[in-house]
C-alpha atoms as a PDB file:
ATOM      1  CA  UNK A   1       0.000   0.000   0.000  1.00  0.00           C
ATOM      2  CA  UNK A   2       2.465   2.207   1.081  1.00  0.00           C
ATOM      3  CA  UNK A   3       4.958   1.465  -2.001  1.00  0.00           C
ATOM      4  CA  UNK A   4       1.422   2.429  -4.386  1.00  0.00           C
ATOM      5  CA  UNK A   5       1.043   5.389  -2.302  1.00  0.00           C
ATOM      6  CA  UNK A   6       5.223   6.531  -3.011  1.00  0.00           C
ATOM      7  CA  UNK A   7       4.851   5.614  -6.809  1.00  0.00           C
ATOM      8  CA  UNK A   8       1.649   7.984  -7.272  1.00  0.00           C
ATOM      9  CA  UNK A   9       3.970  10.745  -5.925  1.00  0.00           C
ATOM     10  CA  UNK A  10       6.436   9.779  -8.352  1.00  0.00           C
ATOM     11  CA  UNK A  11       4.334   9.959 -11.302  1.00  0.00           C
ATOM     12  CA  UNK A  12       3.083  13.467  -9.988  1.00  0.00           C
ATOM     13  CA  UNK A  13       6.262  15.146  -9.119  1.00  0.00           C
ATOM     14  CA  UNK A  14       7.588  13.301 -12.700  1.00  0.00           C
ATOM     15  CA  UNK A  15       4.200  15.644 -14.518  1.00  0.00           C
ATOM     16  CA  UNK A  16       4.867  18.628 -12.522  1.00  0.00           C
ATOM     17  CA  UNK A  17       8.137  18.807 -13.522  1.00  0.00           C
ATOM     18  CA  UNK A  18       7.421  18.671 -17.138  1.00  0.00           C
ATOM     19  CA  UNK A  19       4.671  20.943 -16.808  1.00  0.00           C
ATOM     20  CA  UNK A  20       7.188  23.712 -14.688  1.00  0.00           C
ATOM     21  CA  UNK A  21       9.628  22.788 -17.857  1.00  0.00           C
ATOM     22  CA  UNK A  22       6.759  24.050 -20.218  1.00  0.00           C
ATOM     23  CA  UNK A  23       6.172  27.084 -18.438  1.00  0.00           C
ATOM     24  CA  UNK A  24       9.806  28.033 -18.398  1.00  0.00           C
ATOM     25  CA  UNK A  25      10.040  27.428 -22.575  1.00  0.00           C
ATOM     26  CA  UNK A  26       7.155  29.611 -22.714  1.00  0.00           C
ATOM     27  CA  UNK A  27       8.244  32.544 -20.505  1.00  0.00           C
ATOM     28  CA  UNK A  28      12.178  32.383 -22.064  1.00  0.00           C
ATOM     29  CA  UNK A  29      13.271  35.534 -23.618  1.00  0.00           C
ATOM     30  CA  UNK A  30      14.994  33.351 -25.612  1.00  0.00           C
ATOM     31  CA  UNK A  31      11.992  31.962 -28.115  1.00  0.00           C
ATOM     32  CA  UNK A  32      10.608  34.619 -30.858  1.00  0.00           C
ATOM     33  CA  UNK A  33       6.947  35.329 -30.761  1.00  0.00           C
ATOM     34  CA  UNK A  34       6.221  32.810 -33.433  1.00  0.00           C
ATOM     35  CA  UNK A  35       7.672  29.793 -31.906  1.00  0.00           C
ATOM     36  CA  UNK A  36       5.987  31.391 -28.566  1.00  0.00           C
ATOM     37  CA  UNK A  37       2.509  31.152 -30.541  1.00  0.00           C
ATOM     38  CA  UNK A  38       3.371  28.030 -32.213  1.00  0.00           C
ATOM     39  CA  UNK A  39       3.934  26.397 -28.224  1.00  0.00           C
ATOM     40  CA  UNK A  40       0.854  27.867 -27.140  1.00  0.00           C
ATOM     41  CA  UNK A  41      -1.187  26.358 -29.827  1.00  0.00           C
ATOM     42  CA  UNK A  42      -0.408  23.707 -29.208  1.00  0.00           C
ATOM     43  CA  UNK A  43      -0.810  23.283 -26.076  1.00  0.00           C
ATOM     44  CA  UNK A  44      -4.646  24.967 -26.278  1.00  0.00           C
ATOM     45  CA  UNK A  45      -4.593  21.495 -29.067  1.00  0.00           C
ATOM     46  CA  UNK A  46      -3.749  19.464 -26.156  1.00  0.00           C
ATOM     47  CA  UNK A  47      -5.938  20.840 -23.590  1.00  0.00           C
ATOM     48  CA  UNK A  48      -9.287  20.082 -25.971  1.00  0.00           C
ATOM     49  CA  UNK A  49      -7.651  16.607 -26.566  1.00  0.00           C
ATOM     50  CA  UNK A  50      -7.789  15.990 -23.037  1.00  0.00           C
ATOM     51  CA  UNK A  51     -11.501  17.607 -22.168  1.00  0.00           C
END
């Protein structure tokens, strides 16, 4: 039970840490508007997917 309970944490500290990754490619001054659009698009895409 306790090992289920540790793996579930995994798995959400593994998907919060891609999600934190996202949010940093987004804000970087580094990407131009377009691919900054391009991102964002698709991850409005993904957010219908998943509804």
């Amino acid at each position: 039970m306790k090992r289920l309970v540790l793996f579930r944490g995994a798995v959400l500290w593994v998907d919060f840490a891609s999600w934190r990754q996202q949010m940093l490619l987004l804000n970087s001054a580094a990407l131009t508007g377009a691919q900054r659009g391009q991102l964002r698009s698709v991850m409005q895409a993904q957010g219908r997917s998943g509804q």
